[in-house]
N, C-alpha and C. Protein backbone atom coordinates (compact mmCIF):
# COMPACT_ATOMS: atom_id res chain seq x y z
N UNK A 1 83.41 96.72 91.93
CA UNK A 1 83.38 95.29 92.01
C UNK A 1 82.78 94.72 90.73
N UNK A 2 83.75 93.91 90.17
CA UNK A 2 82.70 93.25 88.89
C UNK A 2 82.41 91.68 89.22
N UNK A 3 81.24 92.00 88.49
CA UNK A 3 80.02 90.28 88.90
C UNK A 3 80.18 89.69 87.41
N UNK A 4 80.26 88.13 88.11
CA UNK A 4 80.06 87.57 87.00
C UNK A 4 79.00 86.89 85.80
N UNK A 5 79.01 87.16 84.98
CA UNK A 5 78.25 86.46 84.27
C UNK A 5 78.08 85.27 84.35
N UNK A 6 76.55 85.11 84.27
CA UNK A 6 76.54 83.28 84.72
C UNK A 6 76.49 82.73 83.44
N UNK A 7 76.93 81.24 83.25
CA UNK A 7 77.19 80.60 82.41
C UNK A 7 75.76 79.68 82.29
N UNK A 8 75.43 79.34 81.12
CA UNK A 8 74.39 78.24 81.53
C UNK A 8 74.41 77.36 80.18
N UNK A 9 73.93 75.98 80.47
CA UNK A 9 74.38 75.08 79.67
C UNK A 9 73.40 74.58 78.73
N UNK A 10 73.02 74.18 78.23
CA UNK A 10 72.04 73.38 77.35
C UNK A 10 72.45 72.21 76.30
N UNK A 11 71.34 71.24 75.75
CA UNK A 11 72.06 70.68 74.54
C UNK A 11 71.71 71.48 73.33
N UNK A 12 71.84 71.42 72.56
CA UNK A 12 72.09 71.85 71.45
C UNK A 12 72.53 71.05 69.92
N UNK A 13 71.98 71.58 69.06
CA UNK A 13 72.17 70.62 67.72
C UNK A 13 73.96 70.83 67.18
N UNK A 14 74.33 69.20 67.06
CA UNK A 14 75.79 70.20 66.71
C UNK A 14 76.03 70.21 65.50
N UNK A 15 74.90 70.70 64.75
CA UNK A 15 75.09 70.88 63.28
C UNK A 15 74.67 72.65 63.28
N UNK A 16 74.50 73.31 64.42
CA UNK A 16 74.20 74.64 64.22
C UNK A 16 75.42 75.26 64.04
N UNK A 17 75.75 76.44 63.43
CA UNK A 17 76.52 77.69 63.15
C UNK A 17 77.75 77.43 64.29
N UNK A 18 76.70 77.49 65.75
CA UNK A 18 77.68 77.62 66.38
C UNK A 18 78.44 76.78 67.28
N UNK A 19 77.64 75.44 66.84
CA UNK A 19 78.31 74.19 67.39
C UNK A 19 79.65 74.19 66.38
N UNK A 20 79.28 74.32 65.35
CA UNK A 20 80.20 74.12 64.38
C UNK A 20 81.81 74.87 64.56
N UNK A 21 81.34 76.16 65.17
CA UNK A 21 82.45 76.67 65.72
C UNK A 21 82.97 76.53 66.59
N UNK A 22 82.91 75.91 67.56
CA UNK A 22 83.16 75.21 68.96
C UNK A 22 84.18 74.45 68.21
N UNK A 23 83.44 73.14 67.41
CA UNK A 23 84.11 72.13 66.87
C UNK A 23 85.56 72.96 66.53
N UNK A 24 85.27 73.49 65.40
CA UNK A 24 86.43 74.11 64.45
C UNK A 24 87.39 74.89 65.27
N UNK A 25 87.25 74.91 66.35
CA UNK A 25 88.16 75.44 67.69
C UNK A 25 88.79 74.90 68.21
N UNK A 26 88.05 73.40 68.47
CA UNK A 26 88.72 72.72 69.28
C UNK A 26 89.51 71.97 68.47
N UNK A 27 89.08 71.59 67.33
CA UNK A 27 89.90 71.22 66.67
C UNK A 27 91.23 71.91 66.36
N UNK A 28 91.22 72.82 66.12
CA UNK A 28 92.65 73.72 65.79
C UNK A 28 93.14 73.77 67.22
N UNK A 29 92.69 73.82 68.09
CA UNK A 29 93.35 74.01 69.61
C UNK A 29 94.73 72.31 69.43
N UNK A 30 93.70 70.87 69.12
CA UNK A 30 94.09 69.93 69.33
C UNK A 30 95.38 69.63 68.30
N UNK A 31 95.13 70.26 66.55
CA UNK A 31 96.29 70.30 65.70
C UNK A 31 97.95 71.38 66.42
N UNK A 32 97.24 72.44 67.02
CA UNK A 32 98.43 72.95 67.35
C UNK A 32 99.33 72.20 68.48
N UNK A 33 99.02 71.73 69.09
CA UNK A 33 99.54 70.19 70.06
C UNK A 33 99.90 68.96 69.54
N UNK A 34 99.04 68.43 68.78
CA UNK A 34 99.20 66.88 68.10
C UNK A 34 99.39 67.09 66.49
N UNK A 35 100.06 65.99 65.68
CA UNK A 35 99.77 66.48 64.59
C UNK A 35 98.44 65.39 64.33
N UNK A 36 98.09 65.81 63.05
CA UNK A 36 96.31 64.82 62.47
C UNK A 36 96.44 63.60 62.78
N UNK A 37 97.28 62.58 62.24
CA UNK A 37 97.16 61.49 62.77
C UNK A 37 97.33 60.93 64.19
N UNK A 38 97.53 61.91 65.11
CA UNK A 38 97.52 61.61 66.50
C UNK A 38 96.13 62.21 67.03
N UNK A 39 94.91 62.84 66.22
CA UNK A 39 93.44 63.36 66.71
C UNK A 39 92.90 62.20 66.34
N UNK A 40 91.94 61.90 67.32
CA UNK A 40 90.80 61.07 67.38
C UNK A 40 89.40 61.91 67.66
N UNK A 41 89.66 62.98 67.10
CA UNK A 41 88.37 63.90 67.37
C UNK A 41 86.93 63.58 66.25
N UNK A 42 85.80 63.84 66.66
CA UNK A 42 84.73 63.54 65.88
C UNK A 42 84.23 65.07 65.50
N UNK A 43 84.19 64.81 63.87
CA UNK A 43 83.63 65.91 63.15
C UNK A 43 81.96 66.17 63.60
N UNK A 44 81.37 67.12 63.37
CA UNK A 44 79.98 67.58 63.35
C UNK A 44 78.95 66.52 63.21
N UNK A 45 79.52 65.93 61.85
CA UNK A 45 78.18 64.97 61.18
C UNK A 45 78.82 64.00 62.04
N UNK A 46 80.07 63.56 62.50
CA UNK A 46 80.33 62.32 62.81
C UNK A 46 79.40 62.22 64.37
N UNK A 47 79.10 63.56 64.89
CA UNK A 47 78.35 63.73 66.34
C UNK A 47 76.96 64.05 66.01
N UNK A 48 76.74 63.92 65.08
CA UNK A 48 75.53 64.29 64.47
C UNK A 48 74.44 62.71 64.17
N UNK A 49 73.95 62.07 65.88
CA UNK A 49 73.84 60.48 65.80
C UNK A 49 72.33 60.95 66.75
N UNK A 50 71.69 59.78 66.81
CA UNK A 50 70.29 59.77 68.23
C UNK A 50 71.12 59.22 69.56
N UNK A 51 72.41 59.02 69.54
CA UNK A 51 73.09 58.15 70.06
C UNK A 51 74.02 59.56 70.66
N UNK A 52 74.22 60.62 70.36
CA UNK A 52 74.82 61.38 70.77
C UNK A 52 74.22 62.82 71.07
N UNK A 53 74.51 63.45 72.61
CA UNK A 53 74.15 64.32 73.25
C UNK A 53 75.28 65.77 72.99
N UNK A 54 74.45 66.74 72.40
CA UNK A 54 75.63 68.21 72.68
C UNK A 54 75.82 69.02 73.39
N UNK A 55 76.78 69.02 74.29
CA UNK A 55 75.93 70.63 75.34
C UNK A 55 77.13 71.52 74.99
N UNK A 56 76.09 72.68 75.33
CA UNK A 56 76.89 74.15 74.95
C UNK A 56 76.72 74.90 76.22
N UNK A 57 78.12 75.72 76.47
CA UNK A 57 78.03 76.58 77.19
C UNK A 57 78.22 77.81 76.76
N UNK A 58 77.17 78.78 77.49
CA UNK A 58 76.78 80.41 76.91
C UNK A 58 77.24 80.95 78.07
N UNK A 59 77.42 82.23 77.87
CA UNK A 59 77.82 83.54 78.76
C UNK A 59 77.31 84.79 77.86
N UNK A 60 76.24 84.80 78.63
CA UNK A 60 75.52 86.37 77.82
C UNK A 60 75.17 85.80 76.66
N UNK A 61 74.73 84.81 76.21
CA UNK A 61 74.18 84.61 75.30
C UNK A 61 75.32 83.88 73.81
N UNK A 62 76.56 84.04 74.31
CA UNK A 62 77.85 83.99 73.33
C UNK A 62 77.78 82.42 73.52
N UNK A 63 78.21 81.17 72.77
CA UNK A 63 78.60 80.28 73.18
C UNK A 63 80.61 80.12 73.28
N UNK A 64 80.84 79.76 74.92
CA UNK A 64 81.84 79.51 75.33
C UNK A 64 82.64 78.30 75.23
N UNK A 65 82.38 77.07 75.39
CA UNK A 65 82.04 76.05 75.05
C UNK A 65 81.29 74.54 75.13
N UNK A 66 82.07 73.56 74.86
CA UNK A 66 80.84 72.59 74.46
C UNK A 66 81.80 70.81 74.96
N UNK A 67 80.81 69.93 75.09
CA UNK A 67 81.41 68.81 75.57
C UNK A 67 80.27 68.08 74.33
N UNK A 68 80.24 66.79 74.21
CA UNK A 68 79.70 65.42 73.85
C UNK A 68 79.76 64.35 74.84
N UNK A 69 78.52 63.88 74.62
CA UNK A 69 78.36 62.80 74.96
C UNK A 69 77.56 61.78 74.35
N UNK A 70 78.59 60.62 73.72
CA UNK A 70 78.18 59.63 72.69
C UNK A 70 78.24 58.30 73.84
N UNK A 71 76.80 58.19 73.77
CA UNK A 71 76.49 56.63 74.03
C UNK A 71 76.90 55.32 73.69
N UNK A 72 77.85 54.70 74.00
CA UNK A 72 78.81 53.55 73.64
C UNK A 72 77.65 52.05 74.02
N UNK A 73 76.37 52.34 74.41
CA UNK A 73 75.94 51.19 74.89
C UNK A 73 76.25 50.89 76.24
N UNK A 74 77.53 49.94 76.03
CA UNK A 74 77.79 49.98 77.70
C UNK A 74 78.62 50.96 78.28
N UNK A 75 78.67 52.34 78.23
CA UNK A 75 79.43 53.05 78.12
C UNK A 75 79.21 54.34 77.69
N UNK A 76 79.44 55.64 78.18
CA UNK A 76 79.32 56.82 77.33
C UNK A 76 80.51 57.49 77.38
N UNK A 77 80.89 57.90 75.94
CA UNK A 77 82.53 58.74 76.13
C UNK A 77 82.22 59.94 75.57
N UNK A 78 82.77 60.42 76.43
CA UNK A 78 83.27 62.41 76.68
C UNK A 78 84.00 62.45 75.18
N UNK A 79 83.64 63.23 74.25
CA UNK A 79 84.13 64.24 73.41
C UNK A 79 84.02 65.27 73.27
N UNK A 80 85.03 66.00 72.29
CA UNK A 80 84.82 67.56 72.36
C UNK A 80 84.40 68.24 73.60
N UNK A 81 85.35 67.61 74.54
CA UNK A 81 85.14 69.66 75.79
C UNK A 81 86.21 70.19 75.49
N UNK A 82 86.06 71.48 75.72
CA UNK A 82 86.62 72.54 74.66
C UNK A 82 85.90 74.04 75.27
N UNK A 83 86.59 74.61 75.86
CA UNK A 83 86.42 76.13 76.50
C UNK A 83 86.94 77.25 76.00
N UNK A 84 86.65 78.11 75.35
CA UNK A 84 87.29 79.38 74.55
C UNK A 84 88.72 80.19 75.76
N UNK A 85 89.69 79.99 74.96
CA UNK A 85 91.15 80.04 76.13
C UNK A 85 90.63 81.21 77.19
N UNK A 86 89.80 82.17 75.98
CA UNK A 86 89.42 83.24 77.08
C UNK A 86 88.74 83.33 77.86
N UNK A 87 87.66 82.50 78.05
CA UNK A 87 86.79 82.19 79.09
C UNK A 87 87.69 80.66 80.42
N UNK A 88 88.91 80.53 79.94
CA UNK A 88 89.33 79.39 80.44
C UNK A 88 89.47 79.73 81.86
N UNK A 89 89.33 78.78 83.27
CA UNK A 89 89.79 79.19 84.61
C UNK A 89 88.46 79.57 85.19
N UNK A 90 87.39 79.87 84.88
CA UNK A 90 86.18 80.43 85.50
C UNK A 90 85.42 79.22 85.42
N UNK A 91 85.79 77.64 85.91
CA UNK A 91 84.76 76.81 86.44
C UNK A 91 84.03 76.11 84.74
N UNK A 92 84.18 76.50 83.57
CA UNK A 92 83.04 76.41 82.41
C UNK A 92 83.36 74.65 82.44
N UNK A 93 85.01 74.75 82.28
CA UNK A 93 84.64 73.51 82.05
C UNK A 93 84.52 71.63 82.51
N UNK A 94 84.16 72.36 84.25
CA UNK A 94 83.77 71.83 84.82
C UNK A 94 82.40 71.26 85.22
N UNK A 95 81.60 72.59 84.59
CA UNK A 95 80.50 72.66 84.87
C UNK A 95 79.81 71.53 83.83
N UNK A 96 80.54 72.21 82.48
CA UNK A 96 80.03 71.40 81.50
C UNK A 96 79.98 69.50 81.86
N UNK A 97 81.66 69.17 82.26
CA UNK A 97 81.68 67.76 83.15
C UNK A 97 80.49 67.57 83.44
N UNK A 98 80.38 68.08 84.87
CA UNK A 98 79.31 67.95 85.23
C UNK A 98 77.59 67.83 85.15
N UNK A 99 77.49 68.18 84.00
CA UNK A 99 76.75 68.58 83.12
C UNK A 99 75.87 66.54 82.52
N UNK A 100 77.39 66.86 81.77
CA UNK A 100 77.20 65.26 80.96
C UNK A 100 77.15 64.20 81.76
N UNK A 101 77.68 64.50 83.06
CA UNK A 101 77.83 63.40 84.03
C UNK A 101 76.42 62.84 84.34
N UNK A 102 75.46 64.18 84.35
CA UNK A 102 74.25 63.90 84.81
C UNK A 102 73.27 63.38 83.78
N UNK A 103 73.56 64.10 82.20
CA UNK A 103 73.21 63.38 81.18
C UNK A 103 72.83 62.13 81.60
N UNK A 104 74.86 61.79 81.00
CA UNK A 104 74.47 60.41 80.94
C UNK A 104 74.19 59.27 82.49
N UNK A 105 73.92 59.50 83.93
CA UNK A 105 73.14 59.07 84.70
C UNK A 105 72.12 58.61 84.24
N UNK A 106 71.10 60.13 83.88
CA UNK A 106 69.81 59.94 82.69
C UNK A 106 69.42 59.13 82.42
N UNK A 107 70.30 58.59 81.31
CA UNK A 107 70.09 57.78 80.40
C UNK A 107 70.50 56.09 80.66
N UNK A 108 71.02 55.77 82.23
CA UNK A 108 71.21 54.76 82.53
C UNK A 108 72.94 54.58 82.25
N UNK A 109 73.47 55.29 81.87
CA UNK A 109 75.11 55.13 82.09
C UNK A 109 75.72 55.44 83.66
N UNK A 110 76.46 54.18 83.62
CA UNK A 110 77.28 54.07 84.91
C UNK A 110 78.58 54.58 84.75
N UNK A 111 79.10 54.61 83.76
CA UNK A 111 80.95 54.78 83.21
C UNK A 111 80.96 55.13 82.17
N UNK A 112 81.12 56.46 82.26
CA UNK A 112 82.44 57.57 81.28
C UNK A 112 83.63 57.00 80.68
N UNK A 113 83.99 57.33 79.56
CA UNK A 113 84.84 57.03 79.35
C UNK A 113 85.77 57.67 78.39
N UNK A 114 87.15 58.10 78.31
CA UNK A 114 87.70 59.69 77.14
C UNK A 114 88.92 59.12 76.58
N UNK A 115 89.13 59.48 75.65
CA UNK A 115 90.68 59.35 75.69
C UNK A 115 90.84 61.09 74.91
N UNK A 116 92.25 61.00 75.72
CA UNK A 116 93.10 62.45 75.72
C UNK A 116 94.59 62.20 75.29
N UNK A 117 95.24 63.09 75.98
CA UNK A 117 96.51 63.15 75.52
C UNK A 117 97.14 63.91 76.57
N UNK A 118 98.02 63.61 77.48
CA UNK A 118 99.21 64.08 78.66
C UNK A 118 99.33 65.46 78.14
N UNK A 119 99.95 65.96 76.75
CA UNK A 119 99.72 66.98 76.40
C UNK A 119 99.39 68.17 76.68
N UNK A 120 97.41 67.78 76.60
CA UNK A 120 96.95 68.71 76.79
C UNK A 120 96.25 68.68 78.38
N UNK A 121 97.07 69.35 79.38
CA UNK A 121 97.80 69.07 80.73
C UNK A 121 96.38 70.12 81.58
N UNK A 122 95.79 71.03 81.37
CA UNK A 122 94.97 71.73 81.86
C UNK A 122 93.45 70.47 81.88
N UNK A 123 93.31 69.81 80.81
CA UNK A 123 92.16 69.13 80.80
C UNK A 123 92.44 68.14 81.37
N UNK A 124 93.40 67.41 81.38
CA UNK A 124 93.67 66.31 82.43
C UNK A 124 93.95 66.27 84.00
N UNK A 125 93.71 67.25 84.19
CA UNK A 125 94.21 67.83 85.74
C UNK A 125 92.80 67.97 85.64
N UNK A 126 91.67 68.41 85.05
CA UNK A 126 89.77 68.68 85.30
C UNK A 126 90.00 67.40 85.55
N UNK A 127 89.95 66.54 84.68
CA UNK A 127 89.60 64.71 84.59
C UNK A 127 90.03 64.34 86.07
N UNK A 128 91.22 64.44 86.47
CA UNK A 128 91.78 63.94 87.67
C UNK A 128 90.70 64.48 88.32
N UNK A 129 90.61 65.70 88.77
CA UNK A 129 90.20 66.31 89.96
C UNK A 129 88.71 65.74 90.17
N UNK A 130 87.99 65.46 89.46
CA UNK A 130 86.58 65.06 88.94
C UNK A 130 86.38 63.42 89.42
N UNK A 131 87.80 62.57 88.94
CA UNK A 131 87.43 61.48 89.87
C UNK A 131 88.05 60.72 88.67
N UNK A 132 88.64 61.29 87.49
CA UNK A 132 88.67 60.11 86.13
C UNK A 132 89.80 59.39 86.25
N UNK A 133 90.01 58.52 86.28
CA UNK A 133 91.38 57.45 86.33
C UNK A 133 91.81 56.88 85.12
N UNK A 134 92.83 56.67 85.26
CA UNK A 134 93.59 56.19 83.89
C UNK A 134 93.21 54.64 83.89
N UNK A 135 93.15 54.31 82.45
CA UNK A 135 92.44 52.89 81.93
C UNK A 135 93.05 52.07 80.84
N UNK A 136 92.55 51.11 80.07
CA UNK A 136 93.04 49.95 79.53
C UNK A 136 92.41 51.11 77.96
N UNK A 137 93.33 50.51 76.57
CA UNK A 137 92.96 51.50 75.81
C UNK A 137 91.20 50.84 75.41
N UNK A 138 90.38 51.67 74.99
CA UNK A 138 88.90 51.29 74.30
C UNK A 138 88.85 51.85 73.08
N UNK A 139 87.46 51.20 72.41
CA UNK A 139 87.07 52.14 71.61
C UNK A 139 87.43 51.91 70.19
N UNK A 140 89.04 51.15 70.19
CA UNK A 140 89.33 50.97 68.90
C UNK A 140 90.73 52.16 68.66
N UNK A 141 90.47 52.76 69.26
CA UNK A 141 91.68 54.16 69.89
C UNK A 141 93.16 53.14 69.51
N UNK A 142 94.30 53.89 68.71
CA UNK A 142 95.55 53.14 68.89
C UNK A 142 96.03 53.32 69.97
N UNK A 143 96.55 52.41 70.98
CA UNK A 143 97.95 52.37 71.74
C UNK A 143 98.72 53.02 71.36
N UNK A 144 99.14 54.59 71.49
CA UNK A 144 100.00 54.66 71.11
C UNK A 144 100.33 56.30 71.98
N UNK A 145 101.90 56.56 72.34
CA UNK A 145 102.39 57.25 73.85
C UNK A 145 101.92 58.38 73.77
N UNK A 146 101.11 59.15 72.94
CA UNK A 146 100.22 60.21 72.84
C UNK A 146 99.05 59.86 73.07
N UNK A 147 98.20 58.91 73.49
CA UNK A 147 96.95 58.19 74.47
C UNK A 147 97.52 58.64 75.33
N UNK A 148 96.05 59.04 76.09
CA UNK A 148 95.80 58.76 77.69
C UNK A 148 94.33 58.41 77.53
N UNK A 149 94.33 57.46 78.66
CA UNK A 149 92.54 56.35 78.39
C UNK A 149 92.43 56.84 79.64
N UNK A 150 91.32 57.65 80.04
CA UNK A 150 90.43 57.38 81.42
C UNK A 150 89.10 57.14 81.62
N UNK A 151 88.83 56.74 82.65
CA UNK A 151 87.06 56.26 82.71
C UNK A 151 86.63 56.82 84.33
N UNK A 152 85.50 56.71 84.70
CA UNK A 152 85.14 56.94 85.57
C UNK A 152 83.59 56.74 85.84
N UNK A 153 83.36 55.69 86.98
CA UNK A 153 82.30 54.97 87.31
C UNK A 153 81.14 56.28 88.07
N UNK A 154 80.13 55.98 87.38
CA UNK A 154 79.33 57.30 87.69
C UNK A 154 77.81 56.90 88.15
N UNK A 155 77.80 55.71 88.83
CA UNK A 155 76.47 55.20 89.64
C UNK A 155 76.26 53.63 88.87
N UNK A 156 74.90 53.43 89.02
CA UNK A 156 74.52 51.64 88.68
C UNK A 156 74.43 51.79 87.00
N UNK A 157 75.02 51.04 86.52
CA UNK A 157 74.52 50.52 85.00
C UNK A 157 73.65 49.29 84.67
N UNK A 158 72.71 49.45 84.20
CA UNK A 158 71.77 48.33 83.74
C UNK A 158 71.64 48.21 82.65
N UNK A 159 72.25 47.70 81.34
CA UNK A 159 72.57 47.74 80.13
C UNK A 159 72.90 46.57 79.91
N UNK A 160 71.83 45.62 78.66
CA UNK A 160 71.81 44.48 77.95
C UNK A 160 73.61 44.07 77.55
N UNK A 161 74.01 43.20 77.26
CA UNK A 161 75.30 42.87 76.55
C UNK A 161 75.30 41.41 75.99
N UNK A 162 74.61 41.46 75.18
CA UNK A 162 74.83 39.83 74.36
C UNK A 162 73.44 39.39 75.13
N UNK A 163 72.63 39.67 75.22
CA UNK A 163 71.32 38.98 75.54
C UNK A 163 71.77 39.11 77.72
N UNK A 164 72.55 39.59 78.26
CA UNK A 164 72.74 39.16 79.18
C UNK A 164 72.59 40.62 80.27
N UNK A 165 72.09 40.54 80.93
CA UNK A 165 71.88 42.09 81.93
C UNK A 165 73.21 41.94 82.76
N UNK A 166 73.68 43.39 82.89
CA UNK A 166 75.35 43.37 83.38
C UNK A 166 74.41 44.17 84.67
N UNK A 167 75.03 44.25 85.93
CA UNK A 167 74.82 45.27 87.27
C UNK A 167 76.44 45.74 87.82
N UNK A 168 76.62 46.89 87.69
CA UNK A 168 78.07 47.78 87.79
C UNK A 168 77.57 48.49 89.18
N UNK A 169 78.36 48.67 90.35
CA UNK A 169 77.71 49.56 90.80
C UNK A 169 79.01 50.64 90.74
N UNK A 170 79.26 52.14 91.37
CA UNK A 170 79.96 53.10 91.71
C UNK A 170 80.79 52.18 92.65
């Protein structure tokens, strides 16, 4: 009978060695699907903010992979999740979801928010299953038929907007 290795998550700097390789993964994962001008992906330094959270997922100590979570203010959006194909199907990158979900709770975020691509059909089927719904485009993101916008309301938000306190609930 073989047991599995447990996975466990942490944040992490994503200017280390091996954030960096996560990145440089997922990135080539996203070029072999889209070409460059259809990625809206954020480089290292570009995630490299006080405004942005990294988590990594390990197995035995290896990192498997990694999600973001950048604080939009009223808003936090999911970048870079990204699971090594070979570790793919064993829950990682759900967990990770889950993970940031609680992050950003944390930190007073009510609503997630990603944009993806129909495309890439394994991560959008996590998003669905998780609760994420398709949305109006944000962010500054082009309109354009390689978007997919989803969000997903993740408890109360209490966050300033123009001098004015907003209340969101789930």
């Amino acid at each position: 009978m073989m047991t599995r290795m447990p996975v466990t998550i942490a944040t992490e700097s994503v200017l280390s060695d091996n954030a960096r390789a996560l990145i440089e993964a997922s990135e080539a994962a996203l070029l072999a699907v889209y070409p460059p001008e259809e990625c809206f992906s954020f480089s290292a330094e570009e995630l490299a903010t006080k405004s942005t959270q990294f988590l990594v997922a390990r197995r035995a100590g290896a990192p498997v992979g990694c999600v973001a979570l950048v604080d939009q203010g009223r808003y936090g959006e999911v970048k870079r999740l990204y699971v090594d194909p070979g570790q793919r199907g064993r829950g990682i990158g759900r967990a990770l979801m889950e993970e940031l979900e609680g992050a950003a709770r944390d930190i007073g975020l009510g609503l997630l928010r990603l944009e993806t691509g129909a495309a890439l059909a394994a991560a959008v089927q996590l998003y669905r299953r998780m609760g994420y719904a398709d949305c109006a485009p944000f962010g500054g993101y082009p309109d354009i038929a390689s978007n997919l916008f989803m969000q997903k309301r993740i408890g109360i938000l209490l966050r300033e907007d123009h001098g004015l306190a907003q209340l969101s609930r789930a």
